[in-house]
C-alpha atoms as a PDB file:
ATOM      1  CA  UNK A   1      24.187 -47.827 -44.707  1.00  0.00           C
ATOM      2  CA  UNK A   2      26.865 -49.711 -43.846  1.00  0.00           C
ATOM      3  CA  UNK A   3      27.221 -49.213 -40.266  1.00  0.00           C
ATOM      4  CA  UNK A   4      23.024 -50.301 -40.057  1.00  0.00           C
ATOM      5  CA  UNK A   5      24.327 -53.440 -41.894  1.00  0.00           C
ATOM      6  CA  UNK A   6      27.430 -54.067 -39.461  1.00  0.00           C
ATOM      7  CA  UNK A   7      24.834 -53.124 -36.390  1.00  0.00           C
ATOM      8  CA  UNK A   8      22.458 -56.325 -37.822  1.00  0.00           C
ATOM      9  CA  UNK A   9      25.326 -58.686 -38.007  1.00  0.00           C
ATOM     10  CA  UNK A  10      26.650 -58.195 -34.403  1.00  0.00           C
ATOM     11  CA  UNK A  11      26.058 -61.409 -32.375  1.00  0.00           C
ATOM     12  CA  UNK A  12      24.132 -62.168 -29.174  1.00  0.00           C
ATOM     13  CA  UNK A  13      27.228 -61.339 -26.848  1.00  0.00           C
ATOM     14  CA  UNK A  14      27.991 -57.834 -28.554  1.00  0.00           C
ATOM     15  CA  UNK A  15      24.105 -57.333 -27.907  1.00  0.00           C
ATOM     16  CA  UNK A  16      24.608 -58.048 -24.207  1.00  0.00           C
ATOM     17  CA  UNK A  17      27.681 -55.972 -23.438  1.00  0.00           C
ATOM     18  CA  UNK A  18      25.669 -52.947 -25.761  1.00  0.00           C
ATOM     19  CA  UNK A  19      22.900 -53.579 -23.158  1.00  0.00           C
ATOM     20  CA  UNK A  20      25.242 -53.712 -19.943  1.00  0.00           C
ATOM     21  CA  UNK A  21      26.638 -50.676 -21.087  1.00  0.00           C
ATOM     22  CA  UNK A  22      23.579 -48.696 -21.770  1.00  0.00           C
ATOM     23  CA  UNK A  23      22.085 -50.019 -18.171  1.00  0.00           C
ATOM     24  CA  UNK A  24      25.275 -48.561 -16.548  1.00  0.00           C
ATOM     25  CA  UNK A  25      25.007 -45.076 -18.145  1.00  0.00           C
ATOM     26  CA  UNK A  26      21.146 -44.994 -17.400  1.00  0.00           C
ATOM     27  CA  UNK A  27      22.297 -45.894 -13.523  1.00  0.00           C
ATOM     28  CA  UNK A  28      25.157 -43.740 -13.761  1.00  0.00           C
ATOM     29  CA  UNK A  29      22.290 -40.891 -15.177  1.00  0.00           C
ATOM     30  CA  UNK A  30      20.109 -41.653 -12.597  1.00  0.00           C
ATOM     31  CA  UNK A  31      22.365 -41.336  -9.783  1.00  0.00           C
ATOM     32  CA  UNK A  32      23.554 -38.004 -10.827  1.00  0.00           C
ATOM     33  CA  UNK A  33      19.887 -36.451 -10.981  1.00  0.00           C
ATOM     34  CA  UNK A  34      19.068 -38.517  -7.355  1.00  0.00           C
ATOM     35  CA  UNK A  35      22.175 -36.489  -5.879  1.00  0.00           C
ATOM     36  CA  UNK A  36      21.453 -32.975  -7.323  1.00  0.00           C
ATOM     37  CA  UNK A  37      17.773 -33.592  -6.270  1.00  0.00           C
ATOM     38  CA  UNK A  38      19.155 -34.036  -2.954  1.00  0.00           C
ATOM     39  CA  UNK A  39      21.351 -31.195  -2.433  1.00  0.00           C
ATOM     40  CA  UNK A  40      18.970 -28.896  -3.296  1.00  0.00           C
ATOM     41  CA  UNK A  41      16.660 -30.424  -0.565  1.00  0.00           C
ATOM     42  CA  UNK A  42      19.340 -30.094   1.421  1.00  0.00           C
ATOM     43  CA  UNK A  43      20.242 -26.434   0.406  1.00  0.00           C
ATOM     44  CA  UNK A  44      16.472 -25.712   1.041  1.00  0.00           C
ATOM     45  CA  UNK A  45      16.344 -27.267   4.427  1.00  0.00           C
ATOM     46  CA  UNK A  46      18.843 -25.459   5.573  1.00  0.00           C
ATOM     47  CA  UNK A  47      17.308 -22.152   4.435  1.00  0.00           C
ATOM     48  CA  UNK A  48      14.571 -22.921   6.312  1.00  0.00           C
ATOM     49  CA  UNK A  49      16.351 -23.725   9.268  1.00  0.00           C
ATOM     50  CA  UNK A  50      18.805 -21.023   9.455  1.00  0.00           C
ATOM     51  CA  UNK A  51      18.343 -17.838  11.627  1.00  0.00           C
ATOM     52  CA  UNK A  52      16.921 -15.498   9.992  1.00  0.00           C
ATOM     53  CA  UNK A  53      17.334 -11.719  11.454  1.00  0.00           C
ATOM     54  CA  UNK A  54      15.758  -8.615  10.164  1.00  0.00           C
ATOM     55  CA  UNK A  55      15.669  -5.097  11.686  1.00  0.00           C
ATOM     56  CA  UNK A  56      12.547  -2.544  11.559  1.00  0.00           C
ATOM     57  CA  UNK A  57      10.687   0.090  13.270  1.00  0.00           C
ATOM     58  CA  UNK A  58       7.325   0.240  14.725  1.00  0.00           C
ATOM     59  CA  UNK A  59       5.746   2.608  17.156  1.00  0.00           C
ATOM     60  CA  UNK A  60       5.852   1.449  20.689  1.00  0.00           C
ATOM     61  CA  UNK A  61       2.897  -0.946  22.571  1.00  0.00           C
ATOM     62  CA  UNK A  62       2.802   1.992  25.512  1.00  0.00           C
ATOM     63  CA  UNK A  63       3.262   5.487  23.947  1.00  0.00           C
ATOM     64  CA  UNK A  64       2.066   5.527  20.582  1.00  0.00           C
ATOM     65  CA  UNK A  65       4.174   8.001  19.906  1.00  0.00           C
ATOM     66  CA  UNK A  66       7.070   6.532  21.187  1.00  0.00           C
ATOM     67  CA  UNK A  67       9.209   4.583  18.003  1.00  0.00           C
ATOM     68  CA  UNK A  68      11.333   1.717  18.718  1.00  0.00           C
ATOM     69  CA  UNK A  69      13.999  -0.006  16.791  1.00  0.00           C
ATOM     70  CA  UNK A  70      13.344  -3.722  16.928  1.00  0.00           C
ATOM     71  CA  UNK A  71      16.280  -6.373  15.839  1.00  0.00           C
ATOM     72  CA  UNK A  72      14.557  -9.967  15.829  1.00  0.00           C
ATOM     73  CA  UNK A  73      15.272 -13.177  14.379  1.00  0.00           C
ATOM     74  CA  UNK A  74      12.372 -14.927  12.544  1.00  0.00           C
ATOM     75  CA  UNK A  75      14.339 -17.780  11.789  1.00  0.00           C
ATOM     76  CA  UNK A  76      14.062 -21.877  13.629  1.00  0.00           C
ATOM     77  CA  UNK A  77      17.731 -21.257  14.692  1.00  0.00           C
ATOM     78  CA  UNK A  78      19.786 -19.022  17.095  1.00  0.00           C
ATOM     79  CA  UNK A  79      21.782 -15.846  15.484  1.00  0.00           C
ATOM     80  CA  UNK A  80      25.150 -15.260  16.901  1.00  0.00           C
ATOM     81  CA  UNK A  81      26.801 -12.005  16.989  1.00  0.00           C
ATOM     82  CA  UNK A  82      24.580  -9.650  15.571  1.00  0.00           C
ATOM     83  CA  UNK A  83      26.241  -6.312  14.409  1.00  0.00           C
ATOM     84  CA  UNK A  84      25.075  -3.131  12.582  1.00  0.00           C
ATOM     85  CA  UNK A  85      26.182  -1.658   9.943  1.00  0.00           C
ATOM     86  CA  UNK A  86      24.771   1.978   8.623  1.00  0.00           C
ATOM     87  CA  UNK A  87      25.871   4.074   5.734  1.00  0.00           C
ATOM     88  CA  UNK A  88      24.531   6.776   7.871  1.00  0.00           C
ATOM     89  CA  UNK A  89      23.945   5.783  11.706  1.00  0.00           C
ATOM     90  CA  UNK A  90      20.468   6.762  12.949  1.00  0.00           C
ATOM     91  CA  UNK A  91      20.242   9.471  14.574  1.00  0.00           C
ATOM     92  CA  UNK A  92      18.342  11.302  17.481  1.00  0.00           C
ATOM     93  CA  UNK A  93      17.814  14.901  19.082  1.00  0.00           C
ATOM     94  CA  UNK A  94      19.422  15.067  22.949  1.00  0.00           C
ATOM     95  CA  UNK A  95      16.165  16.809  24.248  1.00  0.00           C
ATOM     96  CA  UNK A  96      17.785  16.506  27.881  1.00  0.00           C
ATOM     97  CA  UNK A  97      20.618  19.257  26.828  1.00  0.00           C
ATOM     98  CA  UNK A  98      18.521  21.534  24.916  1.00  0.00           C
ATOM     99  CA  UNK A  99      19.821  24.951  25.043  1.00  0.00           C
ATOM    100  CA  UNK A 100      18.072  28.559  26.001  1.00  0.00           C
ATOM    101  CA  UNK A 101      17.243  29.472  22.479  1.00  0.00           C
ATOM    102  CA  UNK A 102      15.391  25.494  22.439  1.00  0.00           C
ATOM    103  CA  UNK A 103      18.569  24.691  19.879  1.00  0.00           C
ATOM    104  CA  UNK A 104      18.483  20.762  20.274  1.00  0.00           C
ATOM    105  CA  UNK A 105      22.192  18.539  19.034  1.00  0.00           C
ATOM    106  CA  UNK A 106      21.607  15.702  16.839  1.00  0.00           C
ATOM    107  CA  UNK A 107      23.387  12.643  18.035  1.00  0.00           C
ATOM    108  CA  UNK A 108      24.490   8.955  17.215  1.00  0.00           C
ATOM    109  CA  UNK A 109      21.413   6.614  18.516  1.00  0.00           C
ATOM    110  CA  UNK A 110      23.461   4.589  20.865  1.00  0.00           C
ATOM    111  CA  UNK A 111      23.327   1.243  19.253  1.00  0.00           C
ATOM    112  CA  UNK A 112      25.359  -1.479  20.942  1.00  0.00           C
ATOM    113  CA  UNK A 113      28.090  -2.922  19.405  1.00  0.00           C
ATOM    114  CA  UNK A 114      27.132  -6.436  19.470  1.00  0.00           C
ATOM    115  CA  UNK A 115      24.368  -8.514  20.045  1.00  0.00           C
ATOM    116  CA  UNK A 116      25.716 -11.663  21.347  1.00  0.00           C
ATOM    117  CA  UNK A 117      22.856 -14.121  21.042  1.00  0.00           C
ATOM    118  CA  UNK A 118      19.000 -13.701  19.857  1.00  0.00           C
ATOM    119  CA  UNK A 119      16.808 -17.168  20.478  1.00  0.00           C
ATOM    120  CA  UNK A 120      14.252 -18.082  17.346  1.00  0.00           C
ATOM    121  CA  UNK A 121      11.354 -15.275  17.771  1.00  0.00           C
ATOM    122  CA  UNK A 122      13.849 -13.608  20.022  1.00  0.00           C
ATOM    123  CA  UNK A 123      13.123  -9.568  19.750  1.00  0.00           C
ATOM    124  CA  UNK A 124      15.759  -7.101  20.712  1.00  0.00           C
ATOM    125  CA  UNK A 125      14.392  -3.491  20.703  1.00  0.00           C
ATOM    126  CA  UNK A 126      15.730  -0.174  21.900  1.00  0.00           C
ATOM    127  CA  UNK A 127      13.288   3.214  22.227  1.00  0.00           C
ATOM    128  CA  UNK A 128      14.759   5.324  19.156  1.00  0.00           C
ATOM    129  CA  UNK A 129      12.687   8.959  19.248  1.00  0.00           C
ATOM    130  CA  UNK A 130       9.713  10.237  19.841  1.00  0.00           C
ATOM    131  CA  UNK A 131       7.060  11.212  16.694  1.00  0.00           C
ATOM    132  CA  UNK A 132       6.364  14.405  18.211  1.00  0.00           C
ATOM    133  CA  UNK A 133       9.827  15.659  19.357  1.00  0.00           C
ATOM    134  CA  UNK A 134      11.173  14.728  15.694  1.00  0.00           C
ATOM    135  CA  UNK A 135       7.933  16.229  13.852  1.00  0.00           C
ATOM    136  CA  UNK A 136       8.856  19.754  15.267  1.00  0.00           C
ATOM    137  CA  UNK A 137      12.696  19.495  14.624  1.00  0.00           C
ATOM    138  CA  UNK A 138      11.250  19.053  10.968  1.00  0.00           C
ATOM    139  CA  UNK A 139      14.073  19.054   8.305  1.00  0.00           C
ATOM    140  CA  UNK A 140      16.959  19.668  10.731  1.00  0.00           C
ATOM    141  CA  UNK A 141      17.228  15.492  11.647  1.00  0.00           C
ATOM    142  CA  UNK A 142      17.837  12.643   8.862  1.00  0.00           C
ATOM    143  CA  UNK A 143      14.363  11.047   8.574  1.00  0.00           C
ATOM    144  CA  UNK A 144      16.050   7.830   5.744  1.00  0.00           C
ATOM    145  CA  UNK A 145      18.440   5.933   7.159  1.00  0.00           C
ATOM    146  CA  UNK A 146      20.609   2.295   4.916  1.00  0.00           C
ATOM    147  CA  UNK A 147      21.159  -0.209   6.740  1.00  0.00           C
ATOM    148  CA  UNK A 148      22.296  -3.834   7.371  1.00  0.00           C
ATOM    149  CA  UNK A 149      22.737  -6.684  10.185  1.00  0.00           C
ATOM    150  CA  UNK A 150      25.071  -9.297  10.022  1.00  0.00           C
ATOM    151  CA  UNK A 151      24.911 -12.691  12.306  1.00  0.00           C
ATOM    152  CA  UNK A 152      26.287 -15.767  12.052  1.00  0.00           C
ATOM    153  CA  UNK A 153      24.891 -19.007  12.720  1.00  0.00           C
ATOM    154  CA  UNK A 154      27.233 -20.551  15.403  1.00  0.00           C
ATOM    155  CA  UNK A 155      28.874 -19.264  17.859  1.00  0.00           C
ATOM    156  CA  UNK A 156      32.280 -17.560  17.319  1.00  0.00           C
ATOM    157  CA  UNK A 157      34.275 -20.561  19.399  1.00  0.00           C
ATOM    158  CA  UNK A 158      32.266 -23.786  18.581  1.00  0.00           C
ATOM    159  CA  UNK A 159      33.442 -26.740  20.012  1.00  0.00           C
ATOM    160  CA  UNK A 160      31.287 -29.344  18.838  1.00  0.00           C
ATOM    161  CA  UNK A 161      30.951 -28.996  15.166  1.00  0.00           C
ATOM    162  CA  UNK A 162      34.195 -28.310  12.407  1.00  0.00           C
ATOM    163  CA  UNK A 163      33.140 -26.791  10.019  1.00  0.00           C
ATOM    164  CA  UNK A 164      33.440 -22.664  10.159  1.00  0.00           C
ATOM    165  CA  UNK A 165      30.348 -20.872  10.598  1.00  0.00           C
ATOM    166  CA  UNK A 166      28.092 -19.231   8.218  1.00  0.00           C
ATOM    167  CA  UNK A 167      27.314 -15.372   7.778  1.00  0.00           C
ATOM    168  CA  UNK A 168      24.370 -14.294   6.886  1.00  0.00           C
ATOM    169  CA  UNK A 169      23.630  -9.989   5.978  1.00  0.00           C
ATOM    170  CA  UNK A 170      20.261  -8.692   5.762  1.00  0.00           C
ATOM    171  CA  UNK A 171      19.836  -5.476   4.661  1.00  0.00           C
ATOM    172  CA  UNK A 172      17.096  -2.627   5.692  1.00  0.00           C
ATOM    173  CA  UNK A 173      15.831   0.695   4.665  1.00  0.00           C
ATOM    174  CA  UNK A 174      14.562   2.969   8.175  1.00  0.00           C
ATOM    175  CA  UNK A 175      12.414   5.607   7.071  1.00  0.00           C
ATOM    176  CA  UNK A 176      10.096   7.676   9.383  1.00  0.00           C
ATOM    177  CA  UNK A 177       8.050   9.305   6.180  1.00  0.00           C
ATOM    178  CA  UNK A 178       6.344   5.495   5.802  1.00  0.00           C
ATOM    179  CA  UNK A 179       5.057   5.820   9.539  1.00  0.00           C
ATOM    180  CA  UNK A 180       1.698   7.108   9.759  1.00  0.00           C
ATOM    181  CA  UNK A 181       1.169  10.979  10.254  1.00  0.00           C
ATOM    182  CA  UNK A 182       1.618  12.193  14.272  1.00  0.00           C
ATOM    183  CA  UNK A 183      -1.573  13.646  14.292  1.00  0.00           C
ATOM    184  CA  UNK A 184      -3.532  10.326  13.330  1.00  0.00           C
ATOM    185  CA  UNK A 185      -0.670   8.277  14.991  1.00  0.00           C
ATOM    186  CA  UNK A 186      -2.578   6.530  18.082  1.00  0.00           C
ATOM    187  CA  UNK A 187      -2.756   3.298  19.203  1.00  0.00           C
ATOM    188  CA  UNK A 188      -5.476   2.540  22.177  1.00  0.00           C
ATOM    189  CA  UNK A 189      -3.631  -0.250  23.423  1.00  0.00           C
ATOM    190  CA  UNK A 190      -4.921  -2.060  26.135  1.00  0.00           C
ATOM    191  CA  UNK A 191      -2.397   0.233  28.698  1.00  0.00           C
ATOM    192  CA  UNK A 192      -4.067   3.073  27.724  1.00  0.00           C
ATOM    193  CA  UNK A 193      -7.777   1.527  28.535  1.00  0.00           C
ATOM    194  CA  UNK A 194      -6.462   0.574  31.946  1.00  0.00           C
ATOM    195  CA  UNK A 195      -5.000   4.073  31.806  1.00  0.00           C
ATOM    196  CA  UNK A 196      -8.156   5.885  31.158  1.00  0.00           C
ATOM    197  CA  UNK A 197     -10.298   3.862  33.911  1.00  0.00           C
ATOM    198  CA  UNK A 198      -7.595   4.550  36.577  1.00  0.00           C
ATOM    199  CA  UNK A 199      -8.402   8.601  35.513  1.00  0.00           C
ATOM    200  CA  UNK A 200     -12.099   7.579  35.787  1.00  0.00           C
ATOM    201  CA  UNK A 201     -11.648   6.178  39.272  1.00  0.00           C
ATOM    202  CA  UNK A 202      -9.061   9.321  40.448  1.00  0.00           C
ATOM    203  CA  UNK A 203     -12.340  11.506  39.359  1.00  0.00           C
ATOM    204  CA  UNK A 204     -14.799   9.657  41.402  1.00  0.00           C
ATOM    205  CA  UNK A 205     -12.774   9.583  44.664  1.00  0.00           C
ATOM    206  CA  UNK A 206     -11.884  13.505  44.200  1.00  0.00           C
ATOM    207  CA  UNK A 207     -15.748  14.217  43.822  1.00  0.00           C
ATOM    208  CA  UNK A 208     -16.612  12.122  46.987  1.00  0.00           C
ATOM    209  CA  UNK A 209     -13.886  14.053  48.801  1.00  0.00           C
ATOM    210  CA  UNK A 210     -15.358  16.956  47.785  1.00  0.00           C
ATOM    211  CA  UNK A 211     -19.196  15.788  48.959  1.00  0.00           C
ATOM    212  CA  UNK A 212     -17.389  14.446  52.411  1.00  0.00           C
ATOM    213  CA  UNK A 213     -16.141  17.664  53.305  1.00  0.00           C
ATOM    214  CA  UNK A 214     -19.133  20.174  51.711  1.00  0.00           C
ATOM    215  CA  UNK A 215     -21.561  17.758  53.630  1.00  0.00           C
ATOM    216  CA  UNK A 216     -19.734  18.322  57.271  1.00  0.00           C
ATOM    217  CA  UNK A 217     -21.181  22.228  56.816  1.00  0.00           C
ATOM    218  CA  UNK A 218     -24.401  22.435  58.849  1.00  0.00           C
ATOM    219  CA  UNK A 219     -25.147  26.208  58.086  1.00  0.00           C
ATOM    220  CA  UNK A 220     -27.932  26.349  54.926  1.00  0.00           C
ATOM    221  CA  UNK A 221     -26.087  29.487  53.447  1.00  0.00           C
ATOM    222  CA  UNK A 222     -23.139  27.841  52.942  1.00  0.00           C
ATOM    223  CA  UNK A 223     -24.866  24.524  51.228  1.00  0.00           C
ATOM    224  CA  UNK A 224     -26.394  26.862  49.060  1.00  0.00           C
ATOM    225  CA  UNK A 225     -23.426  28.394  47.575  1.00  0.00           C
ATOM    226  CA  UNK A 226     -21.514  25.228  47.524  1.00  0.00           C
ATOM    227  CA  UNK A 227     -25.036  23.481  45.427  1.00  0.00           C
ATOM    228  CA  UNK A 228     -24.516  26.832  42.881  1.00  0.00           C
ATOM    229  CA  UNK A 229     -20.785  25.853  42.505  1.00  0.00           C
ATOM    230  CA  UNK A 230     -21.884  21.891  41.431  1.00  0.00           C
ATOM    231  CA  UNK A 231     -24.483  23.163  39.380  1.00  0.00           C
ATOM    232  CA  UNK A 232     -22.257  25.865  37.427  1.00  0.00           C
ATOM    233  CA  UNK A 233     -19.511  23.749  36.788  1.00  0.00           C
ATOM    234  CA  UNK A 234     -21.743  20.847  35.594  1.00  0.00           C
ATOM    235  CA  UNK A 235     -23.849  22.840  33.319  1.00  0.00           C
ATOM    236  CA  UNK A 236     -20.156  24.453  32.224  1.00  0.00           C
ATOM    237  CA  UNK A 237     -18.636  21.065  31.899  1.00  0.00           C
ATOM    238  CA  UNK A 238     -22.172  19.764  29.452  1.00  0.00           C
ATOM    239  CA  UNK A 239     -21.711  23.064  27.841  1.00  0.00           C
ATOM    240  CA  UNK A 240     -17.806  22.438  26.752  1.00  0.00           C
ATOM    241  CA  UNK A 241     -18.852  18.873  25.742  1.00  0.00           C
ATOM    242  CA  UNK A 242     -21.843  19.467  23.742  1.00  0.00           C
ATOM    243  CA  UNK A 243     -19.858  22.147  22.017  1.00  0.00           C
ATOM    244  CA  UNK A 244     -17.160  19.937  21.296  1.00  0.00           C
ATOM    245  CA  UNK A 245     -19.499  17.412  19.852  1.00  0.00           C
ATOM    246  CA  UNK A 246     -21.420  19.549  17.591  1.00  0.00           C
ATOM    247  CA  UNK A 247     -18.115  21.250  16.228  1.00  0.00           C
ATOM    248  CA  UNK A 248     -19.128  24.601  17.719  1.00  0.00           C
ATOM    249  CA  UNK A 249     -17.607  27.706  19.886  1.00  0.00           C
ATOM    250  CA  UNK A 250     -17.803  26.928  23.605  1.00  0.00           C
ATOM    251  CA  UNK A 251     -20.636  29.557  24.876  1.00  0.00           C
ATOM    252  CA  UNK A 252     -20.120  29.898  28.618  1.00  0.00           C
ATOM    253  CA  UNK A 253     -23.439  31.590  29.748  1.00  0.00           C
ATOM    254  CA  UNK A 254     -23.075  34.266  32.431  1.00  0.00           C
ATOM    255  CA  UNK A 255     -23.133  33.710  36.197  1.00  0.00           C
ATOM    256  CA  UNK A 256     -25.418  34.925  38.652  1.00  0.00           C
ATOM    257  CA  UNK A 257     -23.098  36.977  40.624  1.00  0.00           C
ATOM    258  CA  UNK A 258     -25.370  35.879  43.923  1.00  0.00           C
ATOM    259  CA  UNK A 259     -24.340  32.445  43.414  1.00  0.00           C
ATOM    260  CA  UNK A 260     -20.534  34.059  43.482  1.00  0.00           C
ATOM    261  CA  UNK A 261     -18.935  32.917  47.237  1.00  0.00           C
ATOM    262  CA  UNK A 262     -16.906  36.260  46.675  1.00  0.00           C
ATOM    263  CA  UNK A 263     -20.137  38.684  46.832  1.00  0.00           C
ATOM    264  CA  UNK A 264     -22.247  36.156  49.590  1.00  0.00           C
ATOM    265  CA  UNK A 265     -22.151  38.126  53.034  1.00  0.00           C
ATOM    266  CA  UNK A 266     -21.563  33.952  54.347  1.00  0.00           C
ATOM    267  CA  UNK A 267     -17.789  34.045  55.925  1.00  0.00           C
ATOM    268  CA  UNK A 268     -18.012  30.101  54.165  1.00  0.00           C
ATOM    269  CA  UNK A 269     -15.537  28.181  55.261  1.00  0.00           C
ATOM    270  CA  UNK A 270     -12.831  27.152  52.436  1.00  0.00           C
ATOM    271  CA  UNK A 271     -13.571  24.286  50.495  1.00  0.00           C
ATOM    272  CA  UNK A 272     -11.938  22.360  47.546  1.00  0.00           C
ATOM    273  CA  UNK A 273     -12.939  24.299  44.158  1.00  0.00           C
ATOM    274  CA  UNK A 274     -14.984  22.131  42.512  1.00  0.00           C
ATOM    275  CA  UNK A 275     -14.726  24.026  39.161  1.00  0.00           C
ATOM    276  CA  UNK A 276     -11.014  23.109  38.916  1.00  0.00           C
ATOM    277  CA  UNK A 277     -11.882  19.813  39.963  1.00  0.00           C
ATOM    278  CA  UNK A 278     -13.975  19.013  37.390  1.00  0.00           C
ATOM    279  CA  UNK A 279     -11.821  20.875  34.828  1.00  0.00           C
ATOM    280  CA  UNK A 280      -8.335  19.316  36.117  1.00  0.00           C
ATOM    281  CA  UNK A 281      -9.599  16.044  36.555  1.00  0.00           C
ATOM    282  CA  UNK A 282     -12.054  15.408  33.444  1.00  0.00           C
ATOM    283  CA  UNK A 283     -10.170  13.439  31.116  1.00  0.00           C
ATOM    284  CA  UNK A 284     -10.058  14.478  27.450  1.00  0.00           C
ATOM    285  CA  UNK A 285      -7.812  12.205  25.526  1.00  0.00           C
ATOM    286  CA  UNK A 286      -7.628  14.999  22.692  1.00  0.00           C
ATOM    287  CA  UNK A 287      -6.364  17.267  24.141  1.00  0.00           C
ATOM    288  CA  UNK A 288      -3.895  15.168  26.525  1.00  0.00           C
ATOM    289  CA  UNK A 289      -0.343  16.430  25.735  1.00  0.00           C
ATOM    290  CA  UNK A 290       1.564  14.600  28.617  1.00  0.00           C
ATOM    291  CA  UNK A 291       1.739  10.868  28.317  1.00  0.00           C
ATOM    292  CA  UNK A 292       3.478   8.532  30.628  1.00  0.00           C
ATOM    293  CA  UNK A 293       4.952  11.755  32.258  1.00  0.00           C
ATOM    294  CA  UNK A 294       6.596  12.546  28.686  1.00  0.00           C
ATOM    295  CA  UNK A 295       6.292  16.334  27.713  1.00  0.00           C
ATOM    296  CA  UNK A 296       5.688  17.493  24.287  1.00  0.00           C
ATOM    297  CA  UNK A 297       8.332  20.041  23.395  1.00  0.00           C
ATOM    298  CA  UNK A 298       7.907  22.888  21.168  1.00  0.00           C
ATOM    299  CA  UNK A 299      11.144  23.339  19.286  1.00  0.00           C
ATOM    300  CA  UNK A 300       9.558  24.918  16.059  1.00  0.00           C
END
C-alpha cells in the first residue's frame, strides 16, 4: 500500500506531467491505429484498381460447337505483358494433315508468346477446337489442362513513375468434361436466326424459279405431270415431317407410276426436279452436319 500512499501525496505539477504524458501516449495510440486504418484502405484500393486478368473457355457466339480460349482482364486498369504458363500446353488435333487411315497428330495450340497490352474489359480470344472433332478423337487428346497468366501492371519501360512494377499470376484449370455434352451443345444465337431466314428466303426463290420455268410450258400433258411432281413431293415432304413429329418410321406411300415422267408417252421438256428441290433445300437444323462450311469428321 505504499505506492497508493506515495500516488496520494504527489502534488499538482506531478499530476500535470502524469496527465501530459498519458495525453501523448493516447495521441501517439491513436495515430498508430489512424495509419494502419489507412494502409489497408490503401492496400484495398489498389486491389480494386489493379488489372485483373483471368483466362477461360467458352463455346463460340457463331458455331456452337466451335470452343475458344478467351484471355481478358476484368480489372479498372491496363495489364501489361501477359504470358502463359502450362504444366501441360493445350493441345489440338491438325485435322488439315490427317492421314489415309483418318490417323490425326496432336499438336501444341499455338498460343502467342506475349500479349503486350489488354485495356480494362479488354478480351483476347483465339478459336481452340472444335466439340465434335475432339468428341470422336475420344481418349487419344488431353481433355484437363493447369494453367496460369502472368501480367504486370505497367509497362516494362515506364518513364513516368519509379517505382518497379507489380506482377500479378492468376492461375486456371481448362477442362472440356465441364462443357456441356456435344449432342445438347447448341446455342441459337442470333447468327444462326439470320442464318435460318436467309435458308428460308434461298427456298422461296428456288420454288418461284421452278413455277417461272414449269409455267412457260403451254402443252396440258406436260402441266399435268409437272402438278403430280408438286403434289408427290409435298405430300412426301408432310409425310417425313409428321413422322418426325410423332416419333415414327417415315412411310413413303407408293407412286402412281402414270404420274412417273419416265412411263408418260409426253417427250416433256427437262425441268428442275422439284423433289430434290424440296429435299436439298428444306432446312432441318437436326440433321444439319455442315455449319459455317465446317465438316464434321468421322475419326472414330
Amino acid at each position: 500500500m505504499d505506492w497508493f500512499r506515495d500516488l496520494v501525496d504527489l502534488s499538482a505539477g506531478a499530476w500535470t506531467a502524469l496527465a501530459a504524458w498519458l495525453a501523448v501516449a493516447a495521441g501517439i495510440a491513436a495515430l498508430v491505429y489512424a495509419w494502419r486504418q489507412y494502409q489497408r484502405a490503401k492496400e484495398q484500393t489498389a486491389e480494386l484498381t489493379q488489372p485483373n486478368v483471368a483466362m477461360f473457355m467458352e463455346p463460340s457466339a457463331s458455331d456452337w460447337h466451335l470452343v475458344e480460349l478467351v484471355v481478358k482482364n476484368f480489372g479498372r486498369t491496363p495489364a501489361y505483358g501477359i504470358r502463359f504458363e502450362f504444366a501441360n500446353p493445350p493441345t489440338v488435333g491438325k485435322y488439315e494433315s490427317a492421314y489415309d487411315d483418318r490417323y490425326v497428330d496432336i499438336a501444341q495450340l499455338n498460343l502467342p508468346a506475349e500479349i503486350p497490352y489488354l485495356a480494362p474489359n479488354q478480351e483476347w480470344r483465339i478459336v481452340w477446337d472444335s466439340a465434335l472433332d475432339r468428341k470422336e478423337l475420344g481418349e487419344s487428346i488431353a481433355s484437363r489442362f493447369h494453367g496460369e497468366v502472368t501480367y504486370y501492371d505497367e509497362p516494362k519501360n515506364n518513364q513516368k513513375g519509379k517505382r518497379a512494377r507489380k506482377q500479378f499470376r492468376s492461375s486456371a484449370v481448362l477442362d472440356w468434361g465441364t462443357l456441356h455434352p456435344v449432342e445438347r451443345m447448341e446455342l441459337l444465337t442470333t447468327h444462326d436466326l439470320a442464318r435460318q431466314e436467309k435458308q428460308k428466303l434461298e427456298l422461296l426463290r428456288n420454288l418461284l424459279t421452278y413455277y417461272h420455268y414449269a409455267t412457260n410450258e403451254s402443252r396440258e400433258e406436260v402441266l399435268r405431270v409437272e402438278i403430280n411432281r408438286v403434289r408427290a413431293a409435298a405430300d412426301e415432304l408432310r409425310e417425313r415431317y409428321r413422322a418426325e413429329y410423332n416419333h415414327e418410321p417415315v412411310h413413303n406411300p407408293a407412286r402412281n407410276p402414270a404420274n412417273n415422267p419416265a412411263n408418260n408417252p409426253v417427250n416433256a421438256p427437262v425441268l428442275p426436279p422439284v423433289n430434290n428441290v424440296l429435299h436439298d433445300l428444306a432446312f432441318d437444323e437436326a440433321h444439319t452436319t455442315i455449319i459455317n462450311g465446317r465438316h464434321r469428321r468421322d475419326l472414330g
